[in-house]
N, C-alpha and C. Protein backbone atom coordinates (compact mmCIF):
# COMPACT_ATOMS: atom_id res chain seq x y z
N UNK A 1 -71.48 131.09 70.21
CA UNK A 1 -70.62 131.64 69.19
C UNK A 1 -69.17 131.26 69.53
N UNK A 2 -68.52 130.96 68.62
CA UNK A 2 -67.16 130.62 69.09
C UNK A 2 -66.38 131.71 68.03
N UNK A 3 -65.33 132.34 68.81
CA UNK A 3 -64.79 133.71 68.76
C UNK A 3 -63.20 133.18 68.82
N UNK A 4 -62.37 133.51 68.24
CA UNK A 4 -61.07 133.71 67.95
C UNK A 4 -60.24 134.84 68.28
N UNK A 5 -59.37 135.06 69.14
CA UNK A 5 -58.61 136.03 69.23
C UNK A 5 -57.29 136.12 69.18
N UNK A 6 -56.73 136.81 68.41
CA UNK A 6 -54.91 137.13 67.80
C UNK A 6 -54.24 137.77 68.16
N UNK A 7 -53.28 137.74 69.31
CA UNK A 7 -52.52 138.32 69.64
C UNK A 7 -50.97 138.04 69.42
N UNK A 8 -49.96 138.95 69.55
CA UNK A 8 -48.97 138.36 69.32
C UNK A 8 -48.19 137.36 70.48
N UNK A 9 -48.68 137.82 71.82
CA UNK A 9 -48.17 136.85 72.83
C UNK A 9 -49.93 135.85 73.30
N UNK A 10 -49.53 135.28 74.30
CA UNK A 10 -50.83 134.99 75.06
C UNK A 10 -51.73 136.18 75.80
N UNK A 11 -52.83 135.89 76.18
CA UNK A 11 -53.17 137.09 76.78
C UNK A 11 -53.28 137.15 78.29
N UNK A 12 -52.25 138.04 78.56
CA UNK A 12 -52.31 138.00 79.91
C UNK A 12 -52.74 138.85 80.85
N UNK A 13 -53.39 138.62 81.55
CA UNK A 13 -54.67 140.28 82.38
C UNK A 13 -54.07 140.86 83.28
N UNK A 14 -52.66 140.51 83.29
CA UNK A 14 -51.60 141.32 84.33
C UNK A 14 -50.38 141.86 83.32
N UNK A 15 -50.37 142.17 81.98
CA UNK A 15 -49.95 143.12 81.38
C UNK A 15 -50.15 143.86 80.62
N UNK A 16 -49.62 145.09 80.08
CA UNK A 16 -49.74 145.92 79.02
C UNK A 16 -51.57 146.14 79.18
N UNK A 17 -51.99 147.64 78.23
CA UNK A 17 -53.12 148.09 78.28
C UNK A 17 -53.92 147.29 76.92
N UNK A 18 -53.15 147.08 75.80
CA UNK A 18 -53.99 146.46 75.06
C UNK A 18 -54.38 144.70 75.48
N UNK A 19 -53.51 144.52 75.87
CA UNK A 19 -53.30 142.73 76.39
C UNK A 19 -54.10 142.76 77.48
N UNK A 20 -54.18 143.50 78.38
CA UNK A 20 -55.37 143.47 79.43
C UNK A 20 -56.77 143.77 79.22
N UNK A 21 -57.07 144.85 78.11
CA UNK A 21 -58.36 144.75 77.75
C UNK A 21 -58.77 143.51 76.61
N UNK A 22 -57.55 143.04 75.88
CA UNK A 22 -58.36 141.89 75.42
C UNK A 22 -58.63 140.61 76.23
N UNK A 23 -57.94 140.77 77.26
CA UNK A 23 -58.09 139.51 78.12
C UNK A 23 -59.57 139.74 78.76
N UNK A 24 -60.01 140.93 78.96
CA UNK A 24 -61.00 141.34 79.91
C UNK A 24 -62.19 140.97 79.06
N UNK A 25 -62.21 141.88 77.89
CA UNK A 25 -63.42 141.01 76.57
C UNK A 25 -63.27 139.70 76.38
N UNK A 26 -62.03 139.13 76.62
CA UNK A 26 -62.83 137.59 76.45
C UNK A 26 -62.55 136.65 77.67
N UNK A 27 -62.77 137.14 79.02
CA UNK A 27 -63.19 136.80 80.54
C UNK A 27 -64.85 136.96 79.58
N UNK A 28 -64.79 138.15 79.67
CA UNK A 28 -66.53 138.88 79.40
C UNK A 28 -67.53 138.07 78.47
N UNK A 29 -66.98 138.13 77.53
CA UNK A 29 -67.55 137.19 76.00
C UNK A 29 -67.67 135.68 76.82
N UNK A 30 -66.60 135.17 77.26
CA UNK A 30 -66.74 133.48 77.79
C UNK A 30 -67.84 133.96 78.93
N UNK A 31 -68.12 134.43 79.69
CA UNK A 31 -68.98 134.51 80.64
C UNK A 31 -70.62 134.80 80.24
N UNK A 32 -70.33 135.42 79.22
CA UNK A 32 -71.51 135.39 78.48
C UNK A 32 -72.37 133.84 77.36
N UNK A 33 -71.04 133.12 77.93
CA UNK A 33 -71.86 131.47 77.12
C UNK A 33 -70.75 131.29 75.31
N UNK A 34 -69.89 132.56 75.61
CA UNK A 34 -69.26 132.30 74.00
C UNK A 34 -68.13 131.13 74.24
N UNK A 35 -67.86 130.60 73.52
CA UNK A 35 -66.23 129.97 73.27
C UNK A 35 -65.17 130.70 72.98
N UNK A 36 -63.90 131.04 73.84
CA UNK A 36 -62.97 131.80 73.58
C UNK A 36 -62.00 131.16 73.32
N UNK A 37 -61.14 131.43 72.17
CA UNK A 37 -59.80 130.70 72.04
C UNK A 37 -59.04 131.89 71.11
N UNK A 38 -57.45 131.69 71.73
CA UNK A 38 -56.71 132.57 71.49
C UNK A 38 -55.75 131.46 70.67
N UNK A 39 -54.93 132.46 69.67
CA UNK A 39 -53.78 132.23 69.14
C UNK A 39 -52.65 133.49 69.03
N UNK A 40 -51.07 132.98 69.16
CA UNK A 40 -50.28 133.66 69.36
C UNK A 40 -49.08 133.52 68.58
N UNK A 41 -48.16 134.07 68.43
CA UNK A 41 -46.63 134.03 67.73
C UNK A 41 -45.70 133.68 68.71
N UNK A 42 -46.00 134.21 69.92
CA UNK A 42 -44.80 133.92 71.16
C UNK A 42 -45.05 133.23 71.56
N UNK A 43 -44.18 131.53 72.36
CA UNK A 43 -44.45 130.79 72.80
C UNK A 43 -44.66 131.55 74.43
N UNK A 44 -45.04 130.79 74.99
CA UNK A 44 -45.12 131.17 76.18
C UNK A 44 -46.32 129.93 77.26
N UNK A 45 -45.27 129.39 78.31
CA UNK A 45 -45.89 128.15 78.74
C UNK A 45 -46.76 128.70 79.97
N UNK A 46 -47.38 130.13 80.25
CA UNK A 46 -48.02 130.07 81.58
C UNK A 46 -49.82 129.67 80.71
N UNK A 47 -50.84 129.65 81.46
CA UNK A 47 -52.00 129.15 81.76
C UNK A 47 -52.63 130.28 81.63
N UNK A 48 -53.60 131.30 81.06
CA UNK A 48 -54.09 132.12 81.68
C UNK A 48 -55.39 131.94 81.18
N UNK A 49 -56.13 131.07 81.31
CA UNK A 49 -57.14 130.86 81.11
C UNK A 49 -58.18 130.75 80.36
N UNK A 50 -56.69 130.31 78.69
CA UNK A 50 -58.02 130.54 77.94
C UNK A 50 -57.15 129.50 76.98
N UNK A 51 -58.21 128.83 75.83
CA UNK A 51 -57.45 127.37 74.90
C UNK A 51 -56.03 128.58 74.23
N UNK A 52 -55.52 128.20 74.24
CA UNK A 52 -54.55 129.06 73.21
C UNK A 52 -53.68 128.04 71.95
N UNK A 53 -53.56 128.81 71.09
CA UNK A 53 -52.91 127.88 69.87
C UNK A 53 -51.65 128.64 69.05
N UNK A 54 -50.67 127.72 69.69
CA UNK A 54 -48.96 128.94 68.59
C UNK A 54 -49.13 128.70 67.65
N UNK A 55 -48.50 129.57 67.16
CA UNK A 55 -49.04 129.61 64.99
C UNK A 55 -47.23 129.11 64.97
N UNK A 56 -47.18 128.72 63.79
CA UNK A 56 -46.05 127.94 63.32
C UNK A 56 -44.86 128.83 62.95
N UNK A 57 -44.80 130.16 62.64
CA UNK A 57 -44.20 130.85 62.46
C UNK A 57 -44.04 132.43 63.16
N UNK A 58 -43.19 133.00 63.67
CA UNK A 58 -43.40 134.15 64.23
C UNK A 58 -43.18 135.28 62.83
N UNK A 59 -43.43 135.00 61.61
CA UNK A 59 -43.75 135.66 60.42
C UNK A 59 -45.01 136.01 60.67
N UNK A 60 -45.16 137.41 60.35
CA UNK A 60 -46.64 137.61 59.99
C UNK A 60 -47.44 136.97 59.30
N UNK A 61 -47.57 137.08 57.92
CA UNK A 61 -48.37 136.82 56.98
C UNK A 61 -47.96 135.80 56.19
N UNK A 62 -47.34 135.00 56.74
CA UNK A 62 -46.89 133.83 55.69
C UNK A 62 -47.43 132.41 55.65
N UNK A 63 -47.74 132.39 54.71
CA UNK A 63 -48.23 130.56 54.42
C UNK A 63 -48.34 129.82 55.34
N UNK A 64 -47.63 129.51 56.10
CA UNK A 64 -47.70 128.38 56.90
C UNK A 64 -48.97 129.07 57.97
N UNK A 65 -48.58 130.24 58.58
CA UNK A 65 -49.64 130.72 59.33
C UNK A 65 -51.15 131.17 58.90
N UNK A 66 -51.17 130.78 57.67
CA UNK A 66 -52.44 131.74 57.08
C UNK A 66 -53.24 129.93 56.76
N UNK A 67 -52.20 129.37 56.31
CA UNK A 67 -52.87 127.40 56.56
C UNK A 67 -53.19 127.42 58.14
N UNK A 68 -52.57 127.63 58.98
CA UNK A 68 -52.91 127.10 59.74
C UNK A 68 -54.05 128.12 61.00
N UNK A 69 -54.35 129.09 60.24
CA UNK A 69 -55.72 129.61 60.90
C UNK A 69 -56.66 129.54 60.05
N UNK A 70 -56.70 129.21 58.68
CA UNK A 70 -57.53 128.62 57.57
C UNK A 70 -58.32 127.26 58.87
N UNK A 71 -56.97 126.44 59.23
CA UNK A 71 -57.46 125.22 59.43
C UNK A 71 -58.14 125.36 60.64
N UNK A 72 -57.47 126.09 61.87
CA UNK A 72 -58.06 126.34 62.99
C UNK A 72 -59.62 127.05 63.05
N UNK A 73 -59.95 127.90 61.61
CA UNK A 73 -60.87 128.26 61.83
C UNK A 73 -61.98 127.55 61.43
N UNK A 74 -61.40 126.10 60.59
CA UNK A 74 -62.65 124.99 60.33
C UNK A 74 -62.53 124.40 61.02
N UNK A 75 -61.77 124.25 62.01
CA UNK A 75 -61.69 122.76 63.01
C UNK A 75 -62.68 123.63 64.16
N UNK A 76 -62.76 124.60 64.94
CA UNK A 76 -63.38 125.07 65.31
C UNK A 76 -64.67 125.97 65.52
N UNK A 77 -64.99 126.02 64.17
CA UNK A 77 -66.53 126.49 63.74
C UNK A 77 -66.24 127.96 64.18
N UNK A 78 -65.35 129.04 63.96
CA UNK A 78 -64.43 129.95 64.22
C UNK A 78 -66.16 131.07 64.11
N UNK A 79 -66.62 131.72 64.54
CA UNK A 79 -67.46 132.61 63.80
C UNK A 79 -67.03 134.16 63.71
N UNK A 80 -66.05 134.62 64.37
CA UNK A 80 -65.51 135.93 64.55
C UNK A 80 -64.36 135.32 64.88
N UNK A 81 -63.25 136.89 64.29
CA UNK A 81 -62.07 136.47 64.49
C UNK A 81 -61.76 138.33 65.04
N UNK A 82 -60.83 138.37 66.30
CA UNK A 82 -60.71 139.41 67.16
C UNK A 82 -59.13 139.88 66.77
N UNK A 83 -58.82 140.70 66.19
CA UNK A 83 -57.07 140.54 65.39
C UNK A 83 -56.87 141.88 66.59
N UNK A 84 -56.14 141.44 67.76
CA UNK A 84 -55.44 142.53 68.53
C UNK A 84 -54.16 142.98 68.29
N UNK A 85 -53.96 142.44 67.03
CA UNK A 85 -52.43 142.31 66.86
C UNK A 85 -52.24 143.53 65.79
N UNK A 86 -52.91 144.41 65.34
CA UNK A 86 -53.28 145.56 64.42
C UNK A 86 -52.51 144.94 62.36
């Protein structure tokens, strides 16, 4: 299954309580044989272990970002999408 997850930064398992449990479900989910890939609004150049993809705009809901997880979610055979971002 390849799984999508939205956060507003990257996910990093050494901060904040929501950002650490989504990092932990998808340690968990990838260990279980899924494909994990994250996308974010904040750039941010560290590594934490998972594909990550910046959305084009730090706008919520606007066009350019809603094309470009349209597209991410056909280029990747997306089957769930994980929105931590409320």
């Amino acid at each position: 299954m390849n799984i999508l997850i939205y956060f507003v930064k990257k996910l990093n398992p050494q901060q904040g309580g929501t950002e650490r449990v989504a990092s932990n479900i998808a340690f968990a989910l990838r260990e279980r044989g899924h494909n994990v890939y994250c996308t974010h609004k904040i750039e941010d150049e560290e590594d934490y272990g998972f594909e990550s993809f910046l959305m084009p705009s730090k706008e919520g809901n606007c066009k350019q970002n809603i094309d470009f997880i349209s597209n991410l979610i056909s280029r990747l055979n997306i089957d769930i999408i994980i929105n931590e971002s409320g």
